[in-house]
PDB file of N, CA and C in Angstrom:
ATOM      1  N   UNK A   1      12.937  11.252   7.755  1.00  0.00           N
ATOM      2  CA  UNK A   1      12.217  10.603   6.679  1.00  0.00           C
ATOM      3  C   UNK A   1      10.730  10.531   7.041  1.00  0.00           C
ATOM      4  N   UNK A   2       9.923  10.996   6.076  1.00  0.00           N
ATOM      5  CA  UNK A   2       8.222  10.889   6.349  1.00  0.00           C
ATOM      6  C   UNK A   2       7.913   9.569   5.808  1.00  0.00           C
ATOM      7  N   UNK A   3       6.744   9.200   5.953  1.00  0.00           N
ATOM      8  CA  UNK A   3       6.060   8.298   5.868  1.00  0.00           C
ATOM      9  C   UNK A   3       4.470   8.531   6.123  1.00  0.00           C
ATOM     10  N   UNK A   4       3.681   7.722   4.884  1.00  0.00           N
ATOM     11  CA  UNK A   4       2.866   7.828   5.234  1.00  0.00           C
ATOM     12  C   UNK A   4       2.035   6.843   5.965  1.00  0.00           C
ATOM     13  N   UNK A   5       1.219   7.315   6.703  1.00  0.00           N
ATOM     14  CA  UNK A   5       0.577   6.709   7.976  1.00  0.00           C
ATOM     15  C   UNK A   5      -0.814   5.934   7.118  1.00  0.00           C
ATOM     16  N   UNK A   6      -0.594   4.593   7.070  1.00  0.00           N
ATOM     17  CA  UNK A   6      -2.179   4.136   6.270  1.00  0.00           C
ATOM     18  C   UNK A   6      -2.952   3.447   7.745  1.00  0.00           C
ATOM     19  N   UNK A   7      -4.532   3.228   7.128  1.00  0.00           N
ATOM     20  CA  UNK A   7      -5.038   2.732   8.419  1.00  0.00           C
ATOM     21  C   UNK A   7      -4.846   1.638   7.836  1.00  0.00           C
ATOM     22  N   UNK A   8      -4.121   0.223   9.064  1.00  0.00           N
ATOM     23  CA  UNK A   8      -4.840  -1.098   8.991  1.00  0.00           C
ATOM     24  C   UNK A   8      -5.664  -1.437   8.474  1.00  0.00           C
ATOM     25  N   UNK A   9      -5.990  -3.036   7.923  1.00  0.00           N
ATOM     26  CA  UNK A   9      -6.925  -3.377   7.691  1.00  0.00           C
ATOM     27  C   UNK A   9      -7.634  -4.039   9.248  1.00  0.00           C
ATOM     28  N   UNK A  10      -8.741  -4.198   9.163  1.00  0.00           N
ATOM     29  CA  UNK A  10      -9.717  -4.515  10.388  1.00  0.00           C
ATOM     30  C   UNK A  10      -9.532  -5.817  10.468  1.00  0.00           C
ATOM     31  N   UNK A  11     -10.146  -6.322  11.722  1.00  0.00           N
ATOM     32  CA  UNK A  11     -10.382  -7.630  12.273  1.00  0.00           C
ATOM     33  C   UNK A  11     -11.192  -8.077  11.112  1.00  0.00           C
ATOM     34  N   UNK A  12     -12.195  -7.561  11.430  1.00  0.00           N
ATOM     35  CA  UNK A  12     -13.909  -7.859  10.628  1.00  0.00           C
ATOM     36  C   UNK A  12     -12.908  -8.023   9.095  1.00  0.00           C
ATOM     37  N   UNK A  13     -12.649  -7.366   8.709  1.00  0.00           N
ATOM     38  CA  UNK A  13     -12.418  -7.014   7.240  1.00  0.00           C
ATOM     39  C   UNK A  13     -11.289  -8.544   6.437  1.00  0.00           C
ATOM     40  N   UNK A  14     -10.749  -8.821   7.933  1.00  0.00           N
ATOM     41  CA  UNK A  14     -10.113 -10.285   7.631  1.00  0.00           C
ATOM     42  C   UNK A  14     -10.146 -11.095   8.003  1.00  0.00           C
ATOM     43  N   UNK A  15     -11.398 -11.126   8.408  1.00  0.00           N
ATOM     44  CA  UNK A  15     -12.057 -12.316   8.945  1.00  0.00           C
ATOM     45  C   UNK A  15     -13.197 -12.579   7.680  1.00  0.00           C
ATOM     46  N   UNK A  16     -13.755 -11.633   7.069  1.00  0.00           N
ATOM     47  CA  UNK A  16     -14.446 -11.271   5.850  1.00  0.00           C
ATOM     48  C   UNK A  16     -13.952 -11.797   4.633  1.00  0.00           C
ATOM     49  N   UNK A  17     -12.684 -11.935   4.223  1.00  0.00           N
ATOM     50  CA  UNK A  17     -11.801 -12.554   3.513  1.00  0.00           C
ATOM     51  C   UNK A  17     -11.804 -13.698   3.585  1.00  0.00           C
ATOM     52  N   UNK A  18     -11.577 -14.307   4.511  1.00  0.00           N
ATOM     53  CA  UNK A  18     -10.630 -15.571   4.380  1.00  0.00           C
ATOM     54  C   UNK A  18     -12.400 -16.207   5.076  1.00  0.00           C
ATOM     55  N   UNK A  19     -13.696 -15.937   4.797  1.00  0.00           N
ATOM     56  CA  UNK A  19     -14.921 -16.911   4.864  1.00  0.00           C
ATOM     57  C   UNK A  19     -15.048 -16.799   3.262  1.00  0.00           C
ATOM     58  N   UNK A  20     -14.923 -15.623   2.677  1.00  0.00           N
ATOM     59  CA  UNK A  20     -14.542 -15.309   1.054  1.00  0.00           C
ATOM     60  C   UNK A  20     -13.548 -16.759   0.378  1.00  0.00           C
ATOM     61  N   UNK A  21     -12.823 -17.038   0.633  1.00  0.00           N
ATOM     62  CA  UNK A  21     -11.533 -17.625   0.400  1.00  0.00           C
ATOM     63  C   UNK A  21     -12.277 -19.378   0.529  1.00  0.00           C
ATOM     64  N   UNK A  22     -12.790 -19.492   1.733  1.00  0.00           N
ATOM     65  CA  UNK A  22     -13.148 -20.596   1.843  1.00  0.00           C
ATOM     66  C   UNK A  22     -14.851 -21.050   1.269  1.00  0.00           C
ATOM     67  N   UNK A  23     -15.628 -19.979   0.628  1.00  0.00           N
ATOM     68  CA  UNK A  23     -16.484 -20.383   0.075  1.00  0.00           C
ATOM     69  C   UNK A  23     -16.047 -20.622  -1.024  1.00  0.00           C
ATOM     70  N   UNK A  24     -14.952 -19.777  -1.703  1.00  0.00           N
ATOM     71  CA  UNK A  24     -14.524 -19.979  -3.038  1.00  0.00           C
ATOM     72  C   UNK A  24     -14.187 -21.283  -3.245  1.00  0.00           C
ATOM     73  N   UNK A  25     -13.293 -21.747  -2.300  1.00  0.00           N
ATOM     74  CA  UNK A  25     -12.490 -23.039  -2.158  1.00  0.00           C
ATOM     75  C   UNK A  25     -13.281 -24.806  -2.136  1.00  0.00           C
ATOM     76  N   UNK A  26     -14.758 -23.986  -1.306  1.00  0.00           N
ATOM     77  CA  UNK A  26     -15.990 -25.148  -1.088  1.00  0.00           C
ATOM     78  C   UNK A  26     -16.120 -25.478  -2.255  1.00  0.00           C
ATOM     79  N   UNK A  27     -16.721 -24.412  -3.349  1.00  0.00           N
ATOM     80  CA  UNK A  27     -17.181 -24.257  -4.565  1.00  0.00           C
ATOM     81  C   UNK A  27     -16.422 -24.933  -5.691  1.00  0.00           C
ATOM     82  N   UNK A  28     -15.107 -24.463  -5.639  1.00  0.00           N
ATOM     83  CA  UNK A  28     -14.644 -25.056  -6.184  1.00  0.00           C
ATOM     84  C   UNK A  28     -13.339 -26.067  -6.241  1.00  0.00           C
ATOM     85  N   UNK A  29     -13.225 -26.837  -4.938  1.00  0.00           N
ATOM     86  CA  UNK A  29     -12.970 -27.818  -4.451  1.00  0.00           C
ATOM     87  C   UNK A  29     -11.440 -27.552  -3.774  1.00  0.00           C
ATOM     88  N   UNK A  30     -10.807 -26.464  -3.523  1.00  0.00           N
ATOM     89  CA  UNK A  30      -9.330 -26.100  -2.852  1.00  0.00           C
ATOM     90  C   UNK A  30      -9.735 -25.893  -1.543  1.00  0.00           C
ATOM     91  N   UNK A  31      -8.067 -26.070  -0.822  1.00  0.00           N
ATOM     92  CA  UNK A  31      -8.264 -25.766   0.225  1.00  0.00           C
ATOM     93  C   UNK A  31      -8.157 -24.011   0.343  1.00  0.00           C
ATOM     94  N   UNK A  32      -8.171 -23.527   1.777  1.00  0.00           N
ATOM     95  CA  UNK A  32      -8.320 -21.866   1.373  1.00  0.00           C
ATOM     96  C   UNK A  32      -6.901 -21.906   1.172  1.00  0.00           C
ATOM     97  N   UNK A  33      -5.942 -22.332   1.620  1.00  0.00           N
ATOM     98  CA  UNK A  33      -4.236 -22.215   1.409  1.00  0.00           C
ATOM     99  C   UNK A  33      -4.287 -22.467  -0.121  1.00  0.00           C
ATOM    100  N   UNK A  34      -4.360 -22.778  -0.699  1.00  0.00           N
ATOM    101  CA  UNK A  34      -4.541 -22.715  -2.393  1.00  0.00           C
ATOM    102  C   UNK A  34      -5.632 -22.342  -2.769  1.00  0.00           C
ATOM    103  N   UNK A  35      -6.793 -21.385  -2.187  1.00  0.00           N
ATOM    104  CA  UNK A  35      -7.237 -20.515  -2.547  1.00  0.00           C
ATOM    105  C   UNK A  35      -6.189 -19.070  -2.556  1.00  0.00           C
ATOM    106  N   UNK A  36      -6.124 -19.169  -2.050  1.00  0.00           N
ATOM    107  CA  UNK A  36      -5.251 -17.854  -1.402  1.00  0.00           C
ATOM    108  C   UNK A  36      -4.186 -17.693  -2.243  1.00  0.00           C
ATOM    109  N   UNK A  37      -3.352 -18.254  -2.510  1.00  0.00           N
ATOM    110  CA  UNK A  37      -2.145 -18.542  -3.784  1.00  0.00           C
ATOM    111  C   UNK A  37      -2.833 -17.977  -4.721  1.00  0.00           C
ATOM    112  N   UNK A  38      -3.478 -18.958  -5.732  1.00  0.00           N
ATOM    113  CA  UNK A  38      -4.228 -18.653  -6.684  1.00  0.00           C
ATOM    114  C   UNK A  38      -4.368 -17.473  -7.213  1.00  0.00           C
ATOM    115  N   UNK A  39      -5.601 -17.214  -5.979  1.00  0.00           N
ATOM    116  CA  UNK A  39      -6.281 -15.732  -6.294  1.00  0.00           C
ATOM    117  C   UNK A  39      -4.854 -14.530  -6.427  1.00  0.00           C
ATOM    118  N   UNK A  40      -4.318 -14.789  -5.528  1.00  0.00           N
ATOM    119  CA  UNK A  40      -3.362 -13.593  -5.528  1.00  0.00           C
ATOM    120  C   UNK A  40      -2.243 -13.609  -6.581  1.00  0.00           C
ATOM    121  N   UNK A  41      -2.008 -14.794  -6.963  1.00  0.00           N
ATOM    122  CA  UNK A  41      -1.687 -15.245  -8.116  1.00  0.00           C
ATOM    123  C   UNK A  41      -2.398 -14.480  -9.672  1.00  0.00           C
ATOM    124  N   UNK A  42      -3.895 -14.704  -9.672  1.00  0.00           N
ATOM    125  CA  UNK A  42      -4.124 -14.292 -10.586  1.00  0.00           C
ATOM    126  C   UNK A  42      -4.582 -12.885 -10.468  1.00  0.00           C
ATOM    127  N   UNK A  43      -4.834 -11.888  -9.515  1.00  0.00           N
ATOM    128  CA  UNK A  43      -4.977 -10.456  -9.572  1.00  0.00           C
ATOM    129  C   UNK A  43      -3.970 -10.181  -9.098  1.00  0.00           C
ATOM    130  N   UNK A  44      -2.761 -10.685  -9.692  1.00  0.00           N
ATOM    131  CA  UNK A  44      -1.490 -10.274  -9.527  1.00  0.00           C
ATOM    132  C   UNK A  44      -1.089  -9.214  -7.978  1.00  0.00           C
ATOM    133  N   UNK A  45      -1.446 -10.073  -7.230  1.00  0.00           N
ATOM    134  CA  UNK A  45      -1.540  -9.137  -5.601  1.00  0.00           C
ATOM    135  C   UNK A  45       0.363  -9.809  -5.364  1.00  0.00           C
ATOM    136  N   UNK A  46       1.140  -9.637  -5.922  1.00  0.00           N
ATOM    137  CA  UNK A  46       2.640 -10.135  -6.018  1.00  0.00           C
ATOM    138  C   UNK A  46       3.855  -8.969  -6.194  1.00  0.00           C
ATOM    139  N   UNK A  47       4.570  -8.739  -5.817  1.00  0.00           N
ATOM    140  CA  UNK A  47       5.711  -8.037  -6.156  1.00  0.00           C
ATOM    141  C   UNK A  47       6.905  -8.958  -7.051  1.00  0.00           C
ATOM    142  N   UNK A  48       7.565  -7.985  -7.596  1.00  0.00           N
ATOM    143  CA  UNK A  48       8.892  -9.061  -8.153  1.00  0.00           C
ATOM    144  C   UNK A  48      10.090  -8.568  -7.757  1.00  0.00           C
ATOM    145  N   UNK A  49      11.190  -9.007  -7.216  1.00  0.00           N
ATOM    146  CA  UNK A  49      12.244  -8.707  -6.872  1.00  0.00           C
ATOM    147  C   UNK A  49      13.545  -9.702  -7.296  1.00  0.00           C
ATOM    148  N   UNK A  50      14.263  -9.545  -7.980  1.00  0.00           N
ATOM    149  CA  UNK A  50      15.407  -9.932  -8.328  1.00  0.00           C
ATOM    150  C   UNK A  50      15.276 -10.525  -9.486  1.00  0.00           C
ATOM    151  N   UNK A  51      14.129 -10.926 -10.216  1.00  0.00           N
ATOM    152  CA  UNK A  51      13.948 -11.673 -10.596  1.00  0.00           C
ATOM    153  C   UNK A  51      12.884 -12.869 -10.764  1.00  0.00           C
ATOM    154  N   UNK A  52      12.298 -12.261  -9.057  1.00  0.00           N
ATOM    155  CA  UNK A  52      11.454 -12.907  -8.194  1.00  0.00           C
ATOM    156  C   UNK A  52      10.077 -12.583  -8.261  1.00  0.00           C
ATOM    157  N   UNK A  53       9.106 -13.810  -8.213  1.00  0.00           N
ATOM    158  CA  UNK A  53       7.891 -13.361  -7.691  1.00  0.00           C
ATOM    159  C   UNK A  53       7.128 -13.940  -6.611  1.00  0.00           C
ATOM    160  N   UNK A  54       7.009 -12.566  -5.451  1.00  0.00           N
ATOM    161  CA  UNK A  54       6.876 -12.729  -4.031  1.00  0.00           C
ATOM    162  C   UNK A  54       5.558 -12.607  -4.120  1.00  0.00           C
ATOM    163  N   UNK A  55       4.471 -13.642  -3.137  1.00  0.00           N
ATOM    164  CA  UNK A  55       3.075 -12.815  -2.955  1.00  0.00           C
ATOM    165  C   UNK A  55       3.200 -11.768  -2.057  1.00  0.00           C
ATOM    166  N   UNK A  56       2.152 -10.666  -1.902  1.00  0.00           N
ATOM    167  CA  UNK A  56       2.189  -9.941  -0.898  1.00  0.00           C
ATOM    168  C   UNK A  56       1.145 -10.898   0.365  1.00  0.00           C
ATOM    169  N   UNK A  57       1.383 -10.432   1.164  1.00  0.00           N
ATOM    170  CA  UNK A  57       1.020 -10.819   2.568  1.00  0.00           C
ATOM    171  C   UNK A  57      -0.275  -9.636   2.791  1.00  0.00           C
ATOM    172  N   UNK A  58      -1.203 -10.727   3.046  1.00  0.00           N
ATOM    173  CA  UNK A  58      -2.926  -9.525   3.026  1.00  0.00           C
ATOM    174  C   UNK A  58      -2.523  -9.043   4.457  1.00  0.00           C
ATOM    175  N   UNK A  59      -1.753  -9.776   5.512  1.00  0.00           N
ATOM    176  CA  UNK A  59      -1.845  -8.955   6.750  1.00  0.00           C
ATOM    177  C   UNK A  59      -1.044  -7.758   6.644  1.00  0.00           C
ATOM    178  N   UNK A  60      -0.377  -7.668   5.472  1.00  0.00           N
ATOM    179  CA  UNK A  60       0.447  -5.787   5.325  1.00  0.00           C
ATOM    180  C   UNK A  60      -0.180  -5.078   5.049  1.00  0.00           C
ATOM    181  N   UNK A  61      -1.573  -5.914   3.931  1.00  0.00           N
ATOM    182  CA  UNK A  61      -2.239  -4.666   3.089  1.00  0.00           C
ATOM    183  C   UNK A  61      -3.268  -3.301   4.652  1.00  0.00           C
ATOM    184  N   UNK A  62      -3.605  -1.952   4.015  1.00  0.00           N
ATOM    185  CA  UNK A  62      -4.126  -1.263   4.472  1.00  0.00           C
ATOM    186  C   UNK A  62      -5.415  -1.908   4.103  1.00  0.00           C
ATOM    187  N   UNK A  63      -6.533  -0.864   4.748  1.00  0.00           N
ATOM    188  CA  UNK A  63      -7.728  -1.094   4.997  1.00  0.00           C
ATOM    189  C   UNK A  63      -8.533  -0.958   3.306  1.00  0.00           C
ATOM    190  N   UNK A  64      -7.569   0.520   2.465  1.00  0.00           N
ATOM    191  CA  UNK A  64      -8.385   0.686   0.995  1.00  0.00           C
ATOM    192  C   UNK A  64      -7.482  -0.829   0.245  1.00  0.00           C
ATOM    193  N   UNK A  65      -6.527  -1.226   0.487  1.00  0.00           N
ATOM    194  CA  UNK A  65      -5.734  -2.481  -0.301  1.00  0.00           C
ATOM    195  C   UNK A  65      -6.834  -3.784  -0.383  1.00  0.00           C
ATOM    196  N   UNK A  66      -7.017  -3.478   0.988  1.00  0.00           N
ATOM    197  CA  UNK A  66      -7.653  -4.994   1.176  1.00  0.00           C
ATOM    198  C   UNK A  66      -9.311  -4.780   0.593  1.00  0.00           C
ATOM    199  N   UNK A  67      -9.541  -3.734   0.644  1.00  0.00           N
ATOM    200  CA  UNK A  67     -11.245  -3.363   0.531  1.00  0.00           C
ATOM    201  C   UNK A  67     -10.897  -3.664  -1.825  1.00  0.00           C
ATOM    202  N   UNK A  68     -10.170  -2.862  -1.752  1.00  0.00           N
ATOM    203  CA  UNK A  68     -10.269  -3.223  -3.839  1.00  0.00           C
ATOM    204  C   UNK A  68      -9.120  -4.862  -3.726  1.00  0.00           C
ATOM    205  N   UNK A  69      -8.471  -5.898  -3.086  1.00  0.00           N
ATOM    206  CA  UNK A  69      -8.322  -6.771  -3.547  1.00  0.00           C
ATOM    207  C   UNK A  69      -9.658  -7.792  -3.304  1.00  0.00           C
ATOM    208  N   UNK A  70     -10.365  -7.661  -2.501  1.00  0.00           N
ATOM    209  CA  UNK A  70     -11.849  -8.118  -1.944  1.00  0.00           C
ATOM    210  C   UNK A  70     -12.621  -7.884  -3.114  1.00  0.00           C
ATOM    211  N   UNK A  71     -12.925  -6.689  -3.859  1.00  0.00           N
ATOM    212  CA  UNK A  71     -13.901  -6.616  -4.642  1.00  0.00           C
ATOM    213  C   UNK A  71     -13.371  -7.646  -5.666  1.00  0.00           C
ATOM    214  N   UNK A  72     -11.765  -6.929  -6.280  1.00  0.00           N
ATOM    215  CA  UNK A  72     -11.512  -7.466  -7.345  1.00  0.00           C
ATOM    216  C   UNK A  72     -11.871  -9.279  -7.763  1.00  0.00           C
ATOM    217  N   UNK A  73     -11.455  -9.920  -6.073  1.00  0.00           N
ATOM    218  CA  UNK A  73     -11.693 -11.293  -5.834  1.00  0.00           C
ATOM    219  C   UNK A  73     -13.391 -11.458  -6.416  1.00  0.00           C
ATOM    220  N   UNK A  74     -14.162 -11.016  -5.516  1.00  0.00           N
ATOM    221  CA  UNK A  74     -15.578 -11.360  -5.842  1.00  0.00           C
ATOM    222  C   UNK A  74     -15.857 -11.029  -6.984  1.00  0.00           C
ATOM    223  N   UNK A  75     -15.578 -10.006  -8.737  1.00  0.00           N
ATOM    224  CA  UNK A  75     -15.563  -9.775  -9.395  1.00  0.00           C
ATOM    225  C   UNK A  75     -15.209 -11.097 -10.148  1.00  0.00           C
ATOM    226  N   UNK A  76     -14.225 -11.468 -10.149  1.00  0.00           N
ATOM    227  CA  UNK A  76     -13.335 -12.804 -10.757  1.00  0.00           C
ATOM    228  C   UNK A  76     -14.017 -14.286 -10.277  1.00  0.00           C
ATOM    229  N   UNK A  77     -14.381 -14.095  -8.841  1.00  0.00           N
ATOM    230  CA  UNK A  77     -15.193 -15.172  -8.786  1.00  0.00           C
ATOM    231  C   UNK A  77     -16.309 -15.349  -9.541  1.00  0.00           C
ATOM    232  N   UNK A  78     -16.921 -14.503  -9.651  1.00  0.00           N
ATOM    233  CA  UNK A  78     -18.476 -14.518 -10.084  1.00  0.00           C
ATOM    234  C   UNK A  78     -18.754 -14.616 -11.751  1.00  0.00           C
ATOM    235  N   UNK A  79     -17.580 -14.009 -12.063  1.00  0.00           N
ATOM    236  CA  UNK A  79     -17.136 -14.308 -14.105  1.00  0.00           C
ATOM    237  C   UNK A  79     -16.842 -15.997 -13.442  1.00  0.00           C
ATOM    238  N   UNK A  80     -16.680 -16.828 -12.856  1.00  0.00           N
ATOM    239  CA  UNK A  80     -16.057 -17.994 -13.495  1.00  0.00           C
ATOM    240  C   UNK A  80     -17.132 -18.478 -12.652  1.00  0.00           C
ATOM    241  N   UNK A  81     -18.608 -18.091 -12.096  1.00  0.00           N
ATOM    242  CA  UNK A  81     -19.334 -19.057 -11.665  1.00  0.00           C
ATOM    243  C   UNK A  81     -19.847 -18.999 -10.299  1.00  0.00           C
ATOM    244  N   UNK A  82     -19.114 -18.176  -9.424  1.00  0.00           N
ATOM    245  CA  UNK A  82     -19.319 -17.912  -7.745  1.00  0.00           C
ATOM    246  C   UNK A  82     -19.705 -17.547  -7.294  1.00  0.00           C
ATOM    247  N   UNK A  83     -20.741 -16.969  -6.852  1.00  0.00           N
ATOM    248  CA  UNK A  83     -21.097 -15.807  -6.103  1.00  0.00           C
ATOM    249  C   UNK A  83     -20.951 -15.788  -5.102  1.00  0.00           C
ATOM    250  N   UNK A  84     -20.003 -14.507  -4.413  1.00  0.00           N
ATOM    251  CA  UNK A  84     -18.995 -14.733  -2.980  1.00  0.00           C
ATOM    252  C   UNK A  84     -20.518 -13.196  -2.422  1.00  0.00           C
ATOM    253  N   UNK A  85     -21.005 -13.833  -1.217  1.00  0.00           N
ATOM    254  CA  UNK A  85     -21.360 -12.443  -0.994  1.00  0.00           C
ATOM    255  C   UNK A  85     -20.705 -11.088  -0.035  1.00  0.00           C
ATOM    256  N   UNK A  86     -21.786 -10.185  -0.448  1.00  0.00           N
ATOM    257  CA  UNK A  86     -20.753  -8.769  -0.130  1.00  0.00           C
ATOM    258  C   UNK A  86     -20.875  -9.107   1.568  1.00  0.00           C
ATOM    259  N   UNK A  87     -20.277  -7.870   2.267  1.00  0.00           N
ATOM    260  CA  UNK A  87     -19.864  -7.791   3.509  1.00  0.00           C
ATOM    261  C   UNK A  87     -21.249  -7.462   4.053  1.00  0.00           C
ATOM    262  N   UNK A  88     -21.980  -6.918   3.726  1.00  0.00           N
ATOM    263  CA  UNK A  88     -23.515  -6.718   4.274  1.00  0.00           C
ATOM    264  C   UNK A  88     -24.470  -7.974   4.175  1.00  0.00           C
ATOM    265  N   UNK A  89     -24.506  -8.470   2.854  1.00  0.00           N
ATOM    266  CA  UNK A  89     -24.679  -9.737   2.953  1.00  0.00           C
ATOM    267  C   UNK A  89     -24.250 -11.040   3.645  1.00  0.00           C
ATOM    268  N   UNK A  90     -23.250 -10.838   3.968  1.00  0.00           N
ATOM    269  CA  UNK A  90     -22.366 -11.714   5.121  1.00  0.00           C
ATOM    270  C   UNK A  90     -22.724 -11.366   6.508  1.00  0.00           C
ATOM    271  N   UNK A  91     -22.893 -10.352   7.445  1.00  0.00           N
ATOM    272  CA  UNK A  91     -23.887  -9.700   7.991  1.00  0.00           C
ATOM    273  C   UNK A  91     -24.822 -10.462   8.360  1.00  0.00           C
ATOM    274  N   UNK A  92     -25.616  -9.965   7.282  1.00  0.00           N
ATOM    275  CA  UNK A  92     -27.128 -10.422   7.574  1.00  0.00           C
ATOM    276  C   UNK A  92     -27.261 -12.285   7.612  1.00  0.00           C
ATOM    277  N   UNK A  93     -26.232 -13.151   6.559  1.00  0.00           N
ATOM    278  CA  UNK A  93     -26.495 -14.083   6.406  1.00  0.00           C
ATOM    279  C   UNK A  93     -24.978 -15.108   7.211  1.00  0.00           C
ATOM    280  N   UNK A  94     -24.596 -14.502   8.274  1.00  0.00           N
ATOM    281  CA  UNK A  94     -23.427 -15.117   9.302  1.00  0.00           C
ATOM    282  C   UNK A  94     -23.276 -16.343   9.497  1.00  0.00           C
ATOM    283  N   UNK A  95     -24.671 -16.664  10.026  1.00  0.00           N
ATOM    284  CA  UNK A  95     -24.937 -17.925  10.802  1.00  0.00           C
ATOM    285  C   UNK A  95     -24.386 -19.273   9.875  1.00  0.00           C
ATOM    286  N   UNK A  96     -25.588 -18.786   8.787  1.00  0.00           N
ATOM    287  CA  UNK A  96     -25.722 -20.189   7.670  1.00  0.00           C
ATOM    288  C   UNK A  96     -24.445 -19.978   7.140  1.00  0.00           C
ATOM    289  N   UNK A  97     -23.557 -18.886   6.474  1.00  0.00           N
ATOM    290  CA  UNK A  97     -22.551 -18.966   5.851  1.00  0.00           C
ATOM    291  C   UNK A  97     -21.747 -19.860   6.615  1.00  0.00           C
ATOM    292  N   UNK A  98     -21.015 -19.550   8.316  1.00  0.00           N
ATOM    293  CA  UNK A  98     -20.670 -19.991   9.234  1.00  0.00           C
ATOM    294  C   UNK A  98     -20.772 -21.614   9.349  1.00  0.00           C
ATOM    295  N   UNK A  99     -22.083 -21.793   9.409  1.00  0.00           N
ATOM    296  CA  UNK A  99     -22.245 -23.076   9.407  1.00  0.00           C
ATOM    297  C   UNK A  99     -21.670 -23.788   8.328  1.00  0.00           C
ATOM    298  N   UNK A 100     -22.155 -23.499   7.573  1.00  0.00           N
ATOM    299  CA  UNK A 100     -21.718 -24.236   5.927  1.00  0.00           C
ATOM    300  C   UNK A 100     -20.307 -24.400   5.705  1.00  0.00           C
ATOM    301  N   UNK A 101     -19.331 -23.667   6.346  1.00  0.00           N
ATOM    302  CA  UNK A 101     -17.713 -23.676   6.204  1.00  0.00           C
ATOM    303  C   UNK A 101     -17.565 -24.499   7.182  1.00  0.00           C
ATOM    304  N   UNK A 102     -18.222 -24.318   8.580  1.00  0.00           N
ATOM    305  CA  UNK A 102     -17.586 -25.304   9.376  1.00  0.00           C
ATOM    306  C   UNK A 102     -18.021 -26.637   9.114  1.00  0.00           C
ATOM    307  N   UNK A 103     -18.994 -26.835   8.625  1.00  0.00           N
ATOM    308  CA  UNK A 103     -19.889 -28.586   8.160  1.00  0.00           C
ATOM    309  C   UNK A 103     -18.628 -29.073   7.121  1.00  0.00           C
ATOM    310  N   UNK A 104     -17.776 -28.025   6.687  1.00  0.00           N
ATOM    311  CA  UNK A 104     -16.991 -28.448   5.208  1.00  0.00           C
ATOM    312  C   UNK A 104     -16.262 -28.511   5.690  1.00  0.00           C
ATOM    313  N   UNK A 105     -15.664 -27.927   6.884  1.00  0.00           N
ATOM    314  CA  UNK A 105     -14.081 -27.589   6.792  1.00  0.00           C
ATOM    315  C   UNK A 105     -13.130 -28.643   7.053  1.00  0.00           C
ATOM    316  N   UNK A 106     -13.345 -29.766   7.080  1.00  0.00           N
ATOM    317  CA  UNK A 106     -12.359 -31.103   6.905  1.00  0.00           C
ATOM    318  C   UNK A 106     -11.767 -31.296   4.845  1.00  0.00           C
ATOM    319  N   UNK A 107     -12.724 -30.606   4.450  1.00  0.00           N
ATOM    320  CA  UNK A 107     -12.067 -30.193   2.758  1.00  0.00           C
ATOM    321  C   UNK A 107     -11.452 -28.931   2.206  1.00  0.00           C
ATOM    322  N   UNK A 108     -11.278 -27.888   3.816  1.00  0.00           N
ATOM    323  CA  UNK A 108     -10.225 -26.992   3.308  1.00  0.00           C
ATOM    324  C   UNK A 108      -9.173 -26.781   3.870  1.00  0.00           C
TER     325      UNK A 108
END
């Protein structure tokens, strides 16, 4: 049986997420654990089985999964008010983002 071989998603790339997850969450008052629901909730990042609806688990997704559920997120944030910034922007602006989650993080 073949299979195809996808690359992982990266350290960086989910660590990139889930500061994503928790600015969303600052903003608009969740913790990232019900950020995370939510979102995947509403860009339907879920399978259904039996009847069922399972979220998927971002630590399965590949590197292109996680790169278009990332955009799609910051897309959806930003229609309802957010502006999550991109990965270059996160980059350049580490520190203060960094700071600002950890000054909060007793509210996520």
């Amino acid at each position: 049986e073949l299979k195809e071989k996808r690359k992982k998603r990266s350290v960086n790339q989910n660590s990139y997420m889930h500061v994503l997850f928790g600015l969303y969450g600052l903003h608009f008052g969740y913790t990232i654990d019900e950020v995370k629901t939510m979102i995947k909730r509403e860009l339907k990042f879920y399978y259904k089985k039996k009847g069922f609806i399972f979220l998927k688990r971002t630590s399965e997704a590949n590197s292109k999964e996680l790169t278009d559920f990332i955009e799609k997120f910051r897309n959806f944030s930003s229609l309802n008010g957010c502006y999550l910034p991109t990965a270059k922007e996160y980059l350049i602006n580490y520190a203060e983002i960094d700071n600002e989650i950890e000054k909060n993080y007793i509210y996520l």
